[in-house]
PDB file of N, CA and C in Angstrom:
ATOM      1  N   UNK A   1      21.840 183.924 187.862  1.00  0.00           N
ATOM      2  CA  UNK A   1      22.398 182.751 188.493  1.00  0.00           C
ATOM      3  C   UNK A   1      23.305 182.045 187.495  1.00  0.00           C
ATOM      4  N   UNK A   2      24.461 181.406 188.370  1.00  0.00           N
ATOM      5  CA  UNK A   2      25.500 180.828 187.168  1.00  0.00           C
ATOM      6  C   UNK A   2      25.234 179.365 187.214  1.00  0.00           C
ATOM      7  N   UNK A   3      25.642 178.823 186.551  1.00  0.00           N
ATOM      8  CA  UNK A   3      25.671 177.434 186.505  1.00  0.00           C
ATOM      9  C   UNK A   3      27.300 176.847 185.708  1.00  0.00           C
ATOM     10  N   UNK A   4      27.859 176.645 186.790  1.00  0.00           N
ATOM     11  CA  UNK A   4      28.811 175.509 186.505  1.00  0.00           C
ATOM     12  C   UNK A   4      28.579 174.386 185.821  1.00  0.00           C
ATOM     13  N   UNK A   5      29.462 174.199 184.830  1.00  0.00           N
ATOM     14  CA  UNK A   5      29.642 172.739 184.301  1.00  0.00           C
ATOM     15  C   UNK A   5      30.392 171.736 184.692  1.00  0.00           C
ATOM     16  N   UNK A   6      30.724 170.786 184.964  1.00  0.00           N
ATOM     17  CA  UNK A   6      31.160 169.748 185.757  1.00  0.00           C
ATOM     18  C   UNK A   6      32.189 169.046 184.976  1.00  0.00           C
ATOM     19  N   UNK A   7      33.165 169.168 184.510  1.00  0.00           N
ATOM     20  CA  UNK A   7      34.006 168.569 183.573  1.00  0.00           C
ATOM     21  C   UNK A   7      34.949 167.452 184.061  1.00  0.00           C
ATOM     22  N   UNK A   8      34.519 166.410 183.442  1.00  0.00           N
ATOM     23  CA  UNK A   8      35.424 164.858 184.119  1.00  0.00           C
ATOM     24  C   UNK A   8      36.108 164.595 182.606  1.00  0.00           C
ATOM     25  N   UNK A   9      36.931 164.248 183.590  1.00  0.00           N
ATOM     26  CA  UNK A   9      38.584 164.181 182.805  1.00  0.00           C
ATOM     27  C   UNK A   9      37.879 162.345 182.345  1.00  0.00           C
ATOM     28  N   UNK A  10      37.924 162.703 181.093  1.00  0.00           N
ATOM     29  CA  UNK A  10      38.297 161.425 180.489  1.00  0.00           C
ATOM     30  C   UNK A  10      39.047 160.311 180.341  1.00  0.00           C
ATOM     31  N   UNK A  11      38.903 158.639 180.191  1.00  0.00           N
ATOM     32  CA  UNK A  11      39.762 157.713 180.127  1.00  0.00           C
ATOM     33  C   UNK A  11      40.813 158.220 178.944  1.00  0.00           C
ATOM     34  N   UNK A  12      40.266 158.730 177.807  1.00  0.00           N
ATOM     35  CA  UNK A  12      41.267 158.873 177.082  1.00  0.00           C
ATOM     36  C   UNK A  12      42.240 160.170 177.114  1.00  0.00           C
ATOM     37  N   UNK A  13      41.987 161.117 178.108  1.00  0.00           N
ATOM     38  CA  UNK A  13      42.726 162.560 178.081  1.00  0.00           C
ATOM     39  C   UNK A  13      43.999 162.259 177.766  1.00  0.00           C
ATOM     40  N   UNK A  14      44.860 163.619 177.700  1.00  0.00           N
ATOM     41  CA  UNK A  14      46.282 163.479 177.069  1.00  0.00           C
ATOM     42  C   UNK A  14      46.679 163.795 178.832  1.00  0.00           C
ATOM     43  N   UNK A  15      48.138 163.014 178.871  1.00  0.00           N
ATOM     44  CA  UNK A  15      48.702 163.455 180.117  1.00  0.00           C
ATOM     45  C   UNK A  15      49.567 164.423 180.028  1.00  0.00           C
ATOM     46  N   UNK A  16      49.651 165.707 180.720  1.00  0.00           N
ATOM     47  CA  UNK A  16      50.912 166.513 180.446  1.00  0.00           C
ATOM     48  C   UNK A  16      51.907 166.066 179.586  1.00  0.00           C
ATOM     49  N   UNK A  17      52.492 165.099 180.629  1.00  0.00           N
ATOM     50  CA  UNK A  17      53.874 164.518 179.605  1.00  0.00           C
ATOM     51  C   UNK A  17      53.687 163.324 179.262  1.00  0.00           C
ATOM     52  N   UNK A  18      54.607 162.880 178.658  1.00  0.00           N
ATOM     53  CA  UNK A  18      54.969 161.835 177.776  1.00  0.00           C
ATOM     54  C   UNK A  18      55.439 160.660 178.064  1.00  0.00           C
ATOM     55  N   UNK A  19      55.577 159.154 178.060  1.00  0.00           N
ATOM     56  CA  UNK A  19      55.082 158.538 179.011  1.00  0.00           C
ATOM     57  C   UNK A  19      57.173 158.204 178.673  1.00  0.00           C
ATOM     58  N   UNK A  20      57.714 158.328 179.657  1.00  0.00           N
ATOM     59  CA  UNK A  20      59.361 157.730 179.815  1.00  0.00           C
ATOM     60  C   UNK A  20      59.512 156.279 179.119  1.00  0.00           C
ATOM     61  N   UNK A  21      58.240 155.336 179.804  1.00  0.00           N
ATOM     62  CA  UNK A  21      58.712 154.163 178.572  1.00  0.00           C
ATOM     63  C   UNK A  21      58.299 154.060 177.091  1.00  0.00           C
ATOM     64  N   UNK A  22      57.619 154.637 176.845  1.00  0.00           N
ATOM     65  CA  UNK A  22      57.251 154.618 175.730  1.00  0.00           C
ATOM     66  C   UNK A  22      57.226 155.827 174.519  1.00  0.00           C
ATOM     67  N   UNK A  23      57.163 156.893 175.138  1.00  0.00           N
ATOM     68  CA  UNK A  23      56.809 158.254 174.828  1.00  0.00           C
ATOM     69  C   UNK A  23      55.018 158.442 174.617  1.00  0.00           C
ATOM     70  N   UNK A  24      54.440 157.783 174.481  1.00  0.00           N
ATOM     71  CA  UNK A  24      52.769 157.488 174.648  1.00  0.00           C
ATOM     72  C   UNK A  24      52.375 159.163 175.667  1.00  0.00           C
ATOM     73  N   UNK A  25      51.500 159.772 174.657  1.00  0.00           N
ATOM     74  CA  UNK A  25      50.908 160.563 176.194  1.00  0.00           C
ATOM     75  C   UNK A  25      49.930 160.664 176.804  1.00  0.00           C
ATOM     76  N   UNK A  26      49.000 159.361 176.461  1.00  0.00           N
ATOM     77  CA  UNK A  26      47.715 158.734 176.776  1.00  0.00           C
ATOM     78  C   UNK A  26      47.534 157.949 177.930  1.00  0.00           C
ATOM     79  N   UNK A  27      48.824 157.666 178.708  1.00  0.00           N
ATOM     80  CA  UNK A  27      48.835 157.180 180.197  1.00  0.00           C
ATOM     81  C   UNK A  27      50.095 157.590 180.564  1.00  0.00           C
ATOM     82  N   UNK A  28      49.840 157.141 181.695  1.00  0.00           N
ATOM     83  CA  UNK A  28      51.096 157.749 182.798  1.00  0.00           C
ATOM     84  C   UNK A  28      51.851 156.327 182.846  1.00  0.00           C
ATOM     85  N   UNK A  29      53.504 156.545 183.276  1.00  0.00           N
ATOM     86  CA  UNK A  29      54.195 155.426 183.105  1.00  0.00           C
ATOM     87  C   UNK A  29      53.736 153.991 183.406  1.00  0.00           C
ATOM     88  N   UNK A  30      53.499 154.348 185.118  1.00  0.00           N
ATOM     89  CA  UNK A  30      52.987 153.301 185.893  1.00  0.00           C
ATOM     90  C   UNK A  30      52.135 152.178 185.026  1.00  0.00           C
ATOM     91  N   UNK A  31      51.319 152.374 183.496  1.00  0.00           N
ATOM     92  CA  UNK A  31      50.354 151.919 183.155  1.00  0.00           C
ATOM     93  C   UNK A  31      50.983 151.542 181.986  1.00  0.00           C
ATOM     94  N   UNK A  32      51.899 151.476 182.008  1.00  0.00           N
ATOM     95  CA  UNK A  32      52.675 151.687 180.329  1.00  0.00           C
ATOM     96  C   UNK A  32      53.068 150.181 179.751  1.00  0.00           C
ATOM     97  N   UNK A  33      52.586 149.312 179.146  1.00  0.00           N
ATOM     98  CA  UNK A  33      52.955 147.880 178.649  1.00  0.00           C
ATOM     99  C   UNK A  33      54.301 147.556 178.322  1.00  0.00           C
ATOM    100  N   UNK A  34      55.389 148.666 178.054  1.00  0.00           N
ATOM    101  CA  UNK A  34      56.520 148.766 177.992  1.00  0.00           C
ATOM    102  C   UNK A  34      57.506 148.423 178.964  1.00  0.00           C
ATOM    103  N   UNK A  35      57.182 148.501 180.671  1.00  0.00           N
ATOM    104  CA  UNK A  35      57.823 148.843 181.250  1.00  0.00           C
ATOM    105  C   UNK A  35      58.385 147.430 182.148  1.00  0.00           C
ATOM    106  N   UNK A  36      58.946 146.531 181.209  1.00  0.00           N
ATOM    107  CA  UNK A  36      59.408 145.176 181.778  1.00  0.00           C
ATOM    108  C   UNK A  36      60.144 145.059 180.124  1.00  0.00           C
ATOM    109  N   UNK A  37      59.980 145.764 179.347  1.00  0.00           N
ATOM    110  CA  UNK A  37      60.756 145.288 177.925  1.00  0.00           C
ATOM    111  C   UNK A  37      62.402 145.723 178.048  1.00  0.00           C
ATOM    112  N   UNK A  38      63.089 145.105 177.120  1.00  0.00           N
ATOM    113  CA  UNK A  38      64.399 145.735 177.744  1.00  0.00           C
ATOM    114  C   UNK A  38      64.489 146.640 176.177  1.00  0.00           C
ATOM    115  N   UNK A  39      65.450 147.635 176.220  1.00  0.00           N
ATOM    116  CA  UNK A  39      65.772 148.287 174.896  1.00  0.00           C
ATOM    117  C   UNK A  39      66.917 148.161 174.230  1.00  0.00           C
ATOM    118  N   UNK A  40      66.630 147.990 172.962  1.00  0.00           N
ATOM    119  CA  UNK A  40      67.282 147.261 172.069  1.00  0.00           C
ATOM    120  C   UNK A  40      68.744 148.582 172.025  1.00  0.00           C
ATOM    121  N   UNK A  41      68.691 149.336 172.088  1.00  0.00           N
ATOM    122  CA  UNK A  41      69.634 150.567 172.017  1.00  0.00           C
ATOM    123  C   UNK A  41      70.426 150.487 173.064  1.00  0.00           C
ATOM    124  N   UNK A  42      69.933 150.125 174.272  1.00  0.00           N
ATOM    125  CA  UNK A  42      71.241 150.285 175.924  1.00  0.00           C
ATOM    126  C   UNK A  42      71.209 149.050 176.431  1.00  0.00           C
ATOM    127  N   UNK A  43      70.129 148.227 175.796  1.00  0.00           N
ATOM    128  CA  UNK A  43      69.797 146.537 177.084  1.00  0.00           C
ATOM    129  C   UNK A  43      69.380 146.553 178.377  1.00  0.00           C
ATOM    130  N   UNK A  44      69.335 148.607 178.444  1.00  0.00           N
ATOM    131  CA  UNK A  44      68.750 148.226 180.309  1.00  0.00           C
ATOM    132  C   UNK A  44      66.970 147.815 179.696  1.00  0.00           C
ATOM    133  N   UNK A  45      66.460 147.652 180.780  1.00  0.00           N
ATOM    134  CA  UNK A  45      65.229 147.487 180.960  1.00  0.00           C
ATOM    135  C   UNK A  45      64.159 148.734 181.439  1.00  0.00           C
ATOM    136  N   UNK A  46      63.048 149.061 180.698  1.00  0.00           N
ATOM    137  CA  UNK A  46      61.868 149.844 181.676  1.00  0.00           C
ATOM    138  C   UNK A  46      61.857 150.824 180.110  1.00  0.00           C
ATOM    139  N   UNK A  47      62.336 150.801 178.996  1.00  0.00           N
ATOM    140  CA  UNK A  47      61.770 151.443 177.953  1.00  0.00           C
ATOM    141  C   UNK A  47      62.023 150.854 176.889  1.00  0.00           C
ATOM    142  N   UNK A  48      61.725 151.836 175.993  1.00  0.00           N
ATOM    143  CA  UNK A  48      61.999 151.058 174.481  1.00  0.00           C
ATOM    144  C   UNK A  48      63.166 152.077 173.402  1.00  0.00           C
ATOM    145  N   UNK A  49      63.486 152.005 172.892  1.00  0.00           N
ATOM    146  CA  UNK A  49      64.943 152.542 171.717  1.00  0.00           C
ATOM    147  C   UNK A  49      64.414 153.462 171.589  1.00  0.00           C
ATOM    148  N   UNK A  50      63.422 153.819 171.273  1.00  0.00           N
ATOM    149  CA  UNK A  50      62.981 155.361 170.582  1.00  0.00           C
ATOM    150  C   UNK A  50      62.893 156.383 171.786  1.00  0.00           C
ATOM    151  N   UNK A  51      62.420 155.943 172.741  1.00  0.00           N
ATOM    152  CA  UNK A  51      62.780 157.145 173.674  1.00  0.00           C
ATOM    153  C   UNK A  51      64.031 156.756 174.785  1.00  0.00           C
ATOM    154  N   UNK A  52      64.972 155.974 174.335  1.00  0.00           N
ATOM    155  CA  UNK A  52      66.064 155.793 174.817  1.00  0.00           C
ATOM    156  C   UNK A  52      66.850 157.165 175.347  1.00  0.00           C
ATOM    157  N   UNK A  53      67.781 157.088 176.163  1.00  0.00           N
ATOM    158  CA  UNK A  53      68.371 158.904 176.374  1.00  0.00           C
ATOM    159  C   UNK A  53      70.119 158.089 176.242  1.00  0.00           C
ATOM    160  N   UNK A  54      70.002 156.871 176.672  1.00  0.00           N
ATOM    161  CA  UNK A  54      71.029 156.441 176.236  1.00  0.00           C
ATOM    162  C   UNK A  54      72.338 157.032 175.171  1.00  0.00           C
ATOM    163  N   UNK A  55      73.450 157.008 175.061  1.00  0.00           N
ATOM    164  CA  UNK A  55      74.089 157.447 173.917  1.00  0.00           C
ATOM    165  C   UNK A  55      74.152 155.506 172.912  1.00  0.00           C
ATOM    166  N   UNK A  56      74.108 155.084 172.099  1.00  0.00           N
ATOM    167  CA  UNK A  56      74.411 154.068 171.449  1.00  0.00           C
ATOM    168  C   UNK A  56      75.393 153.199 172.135  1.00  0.00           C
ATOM    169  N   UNK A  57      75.148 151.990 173.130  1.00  0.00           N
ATOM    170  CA  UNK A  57      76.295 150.750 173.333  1.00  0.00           C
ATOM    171  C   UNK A  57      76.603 149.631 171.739  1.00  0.00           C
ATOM    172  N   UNK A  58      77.605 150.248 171.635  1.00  0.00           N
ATOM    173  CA  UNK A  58      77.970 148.962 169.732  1.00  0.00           C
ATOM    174  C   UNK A  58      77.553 147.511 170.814  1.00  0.00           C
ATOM    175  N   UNK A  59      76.815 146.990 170.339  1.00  0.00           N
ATOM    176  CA  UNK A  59      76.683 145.287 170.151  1.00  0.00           C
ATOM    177  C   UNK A  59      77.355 144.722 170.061  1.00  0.00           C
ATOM    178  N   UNK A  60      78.515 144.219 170.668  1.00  0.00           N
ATOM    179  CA  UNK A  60      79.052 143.150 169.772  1.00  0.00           C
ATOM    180  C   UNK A  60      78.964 141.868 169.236  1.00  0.00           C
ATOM    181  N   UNK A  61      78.026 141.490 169.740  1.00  0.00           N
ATOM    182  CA  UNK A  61      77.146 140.036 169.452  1.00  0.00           C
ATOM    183  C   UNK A  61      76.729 140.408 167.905  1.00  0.00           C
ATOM    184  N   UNK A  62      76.701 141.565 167.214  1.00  0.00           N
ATOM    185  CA  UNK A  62      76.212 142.295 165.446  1.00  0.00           C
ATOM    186  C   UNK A  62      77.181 142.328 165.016  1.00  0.00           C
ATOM    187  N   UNK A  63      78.788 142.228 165.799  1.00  0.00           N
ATOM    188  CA  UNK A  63      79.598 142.424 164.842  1.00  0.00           C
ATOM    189  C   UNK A  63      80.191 141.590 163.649  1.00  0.00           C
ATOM    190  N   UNK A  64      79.980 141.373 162.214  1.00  0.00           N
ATOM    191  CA  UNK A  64      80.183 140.051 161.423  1.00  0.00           C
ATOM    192  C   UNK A  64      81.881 139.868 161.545  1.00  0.00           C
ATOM    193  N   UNK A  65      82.276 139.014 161.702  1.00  0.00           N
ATOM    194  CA  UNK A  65      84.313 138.955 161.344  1.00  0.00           C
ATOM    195  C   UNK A  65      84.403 137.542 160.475  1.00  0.00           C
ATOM    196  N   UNK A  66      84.884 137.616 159.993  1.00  0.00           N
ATOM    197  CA  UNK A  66      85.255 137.214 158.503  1.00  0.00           C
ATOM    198  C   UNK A  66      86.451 136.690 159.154  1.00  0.00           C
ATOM    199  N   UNK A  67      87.250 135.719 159.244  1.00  0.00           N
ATOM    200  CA  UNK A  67      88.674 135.218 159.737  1.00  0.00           C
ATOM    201  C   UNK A  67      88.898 134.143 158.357  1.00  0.00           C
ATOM    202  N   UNK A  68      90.109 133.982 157.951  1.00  0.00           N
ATOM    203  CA  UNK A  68      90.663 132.550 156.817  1.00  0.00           C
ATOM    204  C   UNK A  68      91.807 132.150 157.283  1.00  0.00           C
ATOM    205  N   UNK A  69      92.252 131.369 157.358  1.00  0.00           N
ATOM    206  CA  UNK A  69      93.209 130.351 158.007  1.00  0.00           C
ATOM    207  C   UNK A  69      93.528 129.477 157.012  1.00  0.00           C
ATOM    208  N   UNK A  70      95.252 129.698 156.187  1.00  0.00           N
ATOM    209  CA  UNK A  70      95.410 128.792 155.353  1.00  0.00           C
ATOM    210  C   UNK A  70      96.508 127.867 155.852  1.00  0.00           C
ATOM    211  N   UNK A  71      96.910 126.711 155.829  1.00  0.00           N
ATOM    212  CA  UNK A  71      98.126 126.016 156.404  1.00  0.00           C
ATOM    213  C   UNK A  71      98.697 125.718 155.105  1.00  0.00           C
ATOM    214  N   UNK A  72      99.619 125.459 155.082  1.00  0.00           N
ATOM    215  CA  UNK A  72     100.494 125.477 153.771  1.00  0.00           C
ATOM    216  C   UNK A  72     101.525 124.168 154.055  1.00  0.00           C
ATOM    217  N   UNK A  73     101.542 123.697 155.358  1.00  0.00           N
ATOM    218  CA  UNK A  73     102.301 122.605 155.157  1.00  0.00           C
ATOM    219  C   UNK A  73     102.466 122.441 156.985  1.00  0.00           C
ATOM    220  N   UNK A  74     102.047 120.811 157.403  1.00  0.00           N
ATOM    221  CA  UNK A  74     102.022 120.304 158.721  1.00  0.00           C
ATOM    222  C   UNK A  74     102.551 119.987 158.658  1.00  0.00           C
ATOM    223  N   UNK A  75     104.066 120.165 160.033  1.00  0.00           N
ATOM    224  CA  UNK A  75     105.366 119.458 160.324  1.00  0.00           C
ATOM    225  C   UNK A  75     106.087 118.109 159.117  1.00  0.00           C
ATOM    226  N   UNK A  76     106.476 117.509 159.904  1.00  0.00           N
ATOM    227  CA  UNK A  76     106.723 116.491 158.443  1.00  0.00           C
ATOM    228  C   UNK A  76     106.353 115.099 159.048  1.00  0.00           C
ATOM    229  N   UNK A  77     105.576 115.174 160.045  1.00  0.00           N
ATOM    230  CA  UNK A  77     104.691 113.809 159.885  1.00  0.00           C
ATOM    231  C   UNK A  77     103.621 113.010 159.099  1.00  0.00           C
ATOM    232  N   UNK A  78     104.023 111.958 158.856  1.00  0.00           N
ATOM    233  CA  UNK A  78     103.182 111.382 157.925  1.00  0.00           C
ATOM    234  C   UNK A  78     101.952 111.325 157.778  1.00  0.00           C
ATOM    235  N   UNK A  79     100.731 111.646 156.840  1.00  0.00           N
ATOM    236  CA  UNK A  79      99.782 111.620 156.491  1.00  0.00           C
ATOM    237  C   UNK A  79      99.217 110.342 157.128  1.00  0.00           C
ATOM    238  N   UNK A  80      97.614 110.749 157.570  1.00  0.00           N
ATOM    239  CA  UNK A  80      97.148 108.920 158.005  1.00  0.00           C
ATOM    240  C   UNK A  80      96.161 108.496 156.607  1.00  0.00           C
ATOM    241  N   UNK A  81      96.708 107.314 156.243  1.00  0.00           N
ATOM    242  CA  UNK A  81      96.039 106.732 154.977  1.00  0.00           C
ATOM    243  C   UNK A  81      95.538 105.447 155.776  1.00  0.00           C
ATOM    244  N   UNK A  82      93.813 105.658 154.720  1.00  0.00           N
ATOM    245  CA  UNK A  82      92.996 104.072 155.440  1.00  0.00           C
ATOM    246  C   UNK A  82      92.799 103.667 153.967  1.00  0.00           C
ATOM    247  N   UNK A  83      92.841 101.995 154.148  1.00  0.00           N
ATOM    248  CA  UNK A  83      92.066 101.084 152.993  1.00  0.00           C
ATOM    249  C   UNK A  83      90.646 101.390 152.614  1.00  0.00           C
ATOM    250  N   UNK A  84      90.327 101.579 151.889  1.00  0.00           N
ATOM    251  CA  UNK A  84      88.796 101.621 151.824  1.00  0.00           C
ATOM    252  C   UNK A  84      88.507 100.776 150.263  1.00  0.00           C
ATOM    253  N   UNK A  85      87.754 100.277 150.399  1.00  0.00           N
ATOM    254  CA  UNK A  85      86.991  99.219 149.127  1.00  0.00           C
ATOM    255  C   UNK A  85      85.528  99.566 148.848  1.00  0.00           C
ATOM    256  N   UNK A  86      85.859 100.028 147.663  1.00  0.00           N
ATOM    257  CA  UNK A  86      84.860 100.998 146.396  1.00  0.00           C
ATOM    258  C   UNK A  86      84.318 100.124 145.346  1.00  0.00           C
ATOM    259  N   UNK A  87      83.077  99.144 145.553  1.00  0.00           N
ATOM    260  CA  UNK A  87      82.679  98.641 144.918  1.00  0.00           C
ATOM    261  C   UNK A  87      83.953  96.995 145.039  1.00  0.00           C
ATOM    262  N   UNK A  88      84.426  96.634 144.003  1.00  0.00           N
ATOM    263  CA  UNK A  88      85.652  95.841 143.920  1.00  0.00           C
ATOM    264  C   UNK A  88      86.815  95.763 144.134  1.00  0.00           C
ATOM    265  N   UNK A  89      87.119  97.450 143.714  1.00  0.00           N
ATOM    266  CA  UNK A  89      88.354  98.211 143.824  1.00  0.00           C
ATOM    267  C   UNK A  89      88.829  98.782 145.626  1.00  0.00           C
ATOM    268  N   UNK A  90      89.944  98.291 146.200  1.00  0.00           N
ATOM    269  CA  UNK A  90      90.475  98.419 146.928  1.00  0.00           C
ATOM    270  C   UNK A  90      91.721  99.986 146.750  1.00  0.00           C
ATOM    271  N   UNK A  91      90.899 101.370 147.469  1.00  0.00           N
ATOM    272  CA  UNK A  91      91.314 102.334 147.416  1.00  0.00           C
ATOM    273  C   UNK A  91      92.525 102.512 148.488  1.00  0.00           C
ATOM    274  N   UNK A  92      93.463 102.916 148.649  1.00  0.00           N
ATOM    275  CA  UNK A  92      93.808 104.096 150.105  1.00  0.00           C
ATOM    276  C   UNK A  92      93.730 105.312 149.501  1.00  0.00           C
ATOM    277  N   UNK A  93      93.408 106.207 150.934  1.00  0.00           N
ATOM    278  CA  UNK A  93      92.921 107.378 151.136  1.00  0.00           C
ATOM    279  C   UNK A  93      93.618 107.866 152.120  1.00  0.00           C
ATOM    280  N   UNK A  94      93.745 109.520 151.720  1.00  0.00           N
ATOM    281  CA  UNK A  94      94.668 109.774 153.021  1.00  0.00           C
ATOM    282  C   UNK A  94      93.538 110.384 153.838  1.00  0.00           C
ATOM    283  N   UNK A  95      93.380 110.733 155.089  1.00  0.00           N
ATOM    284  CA  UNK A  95      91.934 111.078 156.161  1.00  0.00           C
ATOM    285  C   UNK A  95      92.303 112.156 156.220  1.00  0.00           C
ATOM    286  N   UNK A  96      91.380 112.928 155.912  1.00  0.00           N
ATOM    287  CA  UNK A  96      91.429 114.417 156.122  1.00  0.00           C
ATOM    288  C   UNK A  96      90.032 114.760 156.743  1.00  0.00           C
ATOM    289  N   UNK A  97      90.204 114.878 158.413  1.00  0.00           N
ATOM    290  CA  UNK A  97      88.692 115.020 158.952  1.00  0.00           C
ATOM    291  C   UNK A  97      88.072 116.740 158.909  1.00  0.00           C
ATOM    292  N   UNK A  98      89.490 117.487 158.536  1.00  0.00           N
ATOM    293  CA  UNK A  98      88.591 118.962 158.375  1.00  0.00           C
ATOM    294  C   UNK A  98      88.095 118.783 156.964  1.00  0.00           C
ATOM    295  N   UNK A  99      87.939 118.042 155.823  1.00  0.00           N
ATOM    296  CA  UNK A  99      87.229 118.568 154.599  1.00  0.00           C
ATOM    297  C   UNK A  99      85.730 117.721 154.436  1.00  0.00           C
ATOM    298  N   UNK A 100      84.797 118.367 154.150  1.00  0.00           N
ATOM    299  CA  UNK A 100      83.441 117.665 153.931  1.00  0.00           C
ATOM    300  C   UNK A 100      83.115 116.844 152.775  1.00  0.00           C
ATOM    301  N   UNK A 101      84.167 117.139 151.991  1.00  0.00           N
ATOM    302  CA  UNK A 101      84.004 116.368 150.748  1.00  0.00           C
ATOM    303  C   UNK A 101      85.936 115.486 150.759  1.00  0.00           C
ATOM    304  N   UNK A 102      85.364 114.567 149.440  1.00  0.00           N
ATOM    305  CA  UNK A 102      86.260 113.200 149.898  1.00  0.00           C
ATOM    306  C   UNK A 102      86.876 113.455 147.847  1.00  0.00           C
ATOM    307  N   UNK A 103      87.943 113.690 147.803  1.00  0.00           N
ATOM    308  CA  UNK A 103      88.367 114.120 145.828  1.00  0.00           C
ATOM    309  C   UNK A 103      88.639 112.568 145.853  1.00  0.00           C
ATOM    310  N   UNK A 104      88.728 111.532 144.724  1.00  0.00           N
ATOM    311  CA  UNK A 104      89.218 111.317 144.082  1.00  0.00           C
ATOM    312  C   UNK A 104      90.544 111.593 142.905  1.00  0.00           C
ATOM    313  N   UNK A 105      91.476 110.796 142.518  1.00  0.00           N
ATOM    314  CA  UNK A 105      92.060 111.654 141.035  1.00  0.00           C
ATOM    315  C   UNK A 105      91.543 110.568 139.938  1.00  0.00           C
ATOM    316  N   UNK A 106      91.898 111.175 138.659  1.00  0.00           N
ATOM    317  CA  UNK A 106      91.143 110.316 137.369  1.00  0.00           C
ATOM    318  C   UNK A 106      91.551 109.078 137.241  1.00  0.00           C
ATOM    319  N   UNK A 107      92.978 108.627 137.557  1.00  0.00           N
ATOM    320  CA  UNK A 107      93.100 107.740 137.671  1.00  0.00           C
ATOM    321  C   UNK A 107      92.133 106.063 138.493  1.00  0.00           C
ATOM    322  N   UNK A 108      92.222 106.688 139.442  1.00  0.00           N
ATOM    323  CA  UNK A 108      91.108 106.032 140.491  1.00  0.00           C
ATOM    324  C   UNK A 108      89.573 105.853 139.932  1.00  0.00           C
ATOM    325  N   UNK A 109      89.411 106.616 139.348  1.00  0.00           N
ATOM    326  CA  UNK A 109      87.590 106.837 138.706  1.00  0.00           C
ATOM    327  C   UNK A 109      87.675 106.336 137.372  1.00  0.00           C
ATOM    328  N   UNK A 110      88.722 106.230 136.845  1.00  0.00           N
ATOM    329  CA  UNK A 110      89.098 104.908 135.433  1.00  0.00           C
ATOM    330  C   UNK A 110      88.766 104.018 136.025  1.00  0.00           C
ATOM    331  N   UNK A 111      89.848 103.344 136.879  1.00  0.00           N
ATOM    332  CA  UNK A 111      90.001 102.472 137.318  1.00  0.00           C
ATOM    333  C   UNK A 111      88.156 101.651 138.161  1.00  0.00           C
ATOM    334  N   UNK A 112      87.544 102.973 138.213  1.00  0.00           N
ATOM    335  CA  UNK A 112      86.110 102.234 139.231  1.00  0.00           C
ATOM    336  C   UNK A 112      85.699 102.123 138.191  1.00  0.00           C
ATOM    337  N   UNK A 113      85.673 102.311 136.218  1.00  0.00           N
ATOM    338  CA  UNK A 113      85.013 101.914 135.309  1.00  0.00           C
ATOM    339  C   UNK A 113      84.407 103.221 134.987  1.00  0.00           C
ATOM    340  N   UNK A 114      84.805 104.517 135.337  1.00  0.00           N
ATOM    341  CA  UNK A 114      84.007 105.428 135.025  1.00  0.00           C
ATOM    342  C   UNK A 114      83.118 105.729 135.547  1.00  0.00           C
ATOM    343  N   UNK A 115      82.306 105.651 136.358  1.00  0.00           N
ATOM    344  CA  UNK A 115      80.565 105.893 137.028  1.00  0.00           C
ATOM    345  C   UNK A 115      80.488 107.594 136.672  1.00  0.00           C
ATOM    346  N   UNK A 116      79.191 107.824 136.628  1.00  0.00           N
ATOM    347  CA  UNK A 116      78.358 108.615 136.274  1.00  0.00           C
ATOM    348  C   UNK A 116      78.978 109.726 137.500  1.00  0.00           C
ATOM    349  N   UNK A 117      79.041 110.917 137.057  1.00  0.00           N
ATOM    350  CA  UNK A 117      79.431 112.035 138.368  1.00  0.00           C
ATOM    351  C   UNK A 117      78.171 113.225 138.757  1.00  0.00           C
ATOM    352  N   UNK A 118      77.666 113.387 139.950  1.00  0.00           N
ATOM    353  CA  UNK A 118      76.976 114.105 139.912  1.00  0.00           C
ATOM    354  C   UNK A 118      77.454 115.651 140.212  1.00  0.00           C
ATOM    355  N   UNK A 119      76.722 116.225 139.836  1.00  0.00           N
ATOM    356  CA  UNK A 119      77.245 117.798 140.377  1.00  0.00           C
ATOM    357  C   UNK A 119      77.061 117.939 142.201  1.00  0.00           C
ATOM    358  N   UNK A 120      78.356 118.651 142.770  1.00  0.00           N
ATOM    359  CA  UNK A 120      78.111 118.908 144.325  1.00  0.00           C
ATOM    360  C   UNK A 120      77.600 120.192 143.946  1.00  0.00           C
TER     361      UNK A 120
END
């Protein structure tokens, strides 16, 4: 007399194939935690870069560009100069709203008595 053994497929068995979102072959897609992520390689959605089939879309949101812009001289309208009063001393200044920093010349910084300069 024979006796059969009864073999149940395990939670952890391997699945034939390989899971499309993930490459995982421990579940079948349907089950796959992947499959709402988008991939960093194409931007569609339902896998991840490594098993992408995609060919490479360039990013351009990665691309760095470097641009310099020098002006060398604005029409020939006049500079706008404001009064400004520096302690005692009554300065003009010409306004320059693209620079973050404000120069002095030596003259002017005699004239405030010298003060102490810090490093920018």
């Amino acid at each position: 007399m024979k006796i059969q053994e009864s073999h149940k497929q395990s939670s952890e068995s391997h699945y034939k194939s390989a899971c499309s979102s993930c490459g995982s072959t421990d579940h079948p897609r349907s089950k796959c935690r992947f499959l709402n992520v988008t991939c960093h390689k194409c931007n569609k959605q339902g896998h991840i870069a490594k098993v992408c089939r995609s060919r490479a879309v360039p990013n351009e949101s990665n691309v760095n560009t470097i641009c310099s812009v020098t002006v060398e001289q604005i029409s020939d309208e006049q500079s706008i100069r404001i009064p400004i009063q520096i302690d005692d001393l009554n300065v003009t200044f010409e306004l320059d709203t693209g620079s973050p920093i404000t120069i002095i010349n030596e003259r002017i910084w005699n004239d405030m008595g010298k003060p102490n300069l810090q490093p920018v």
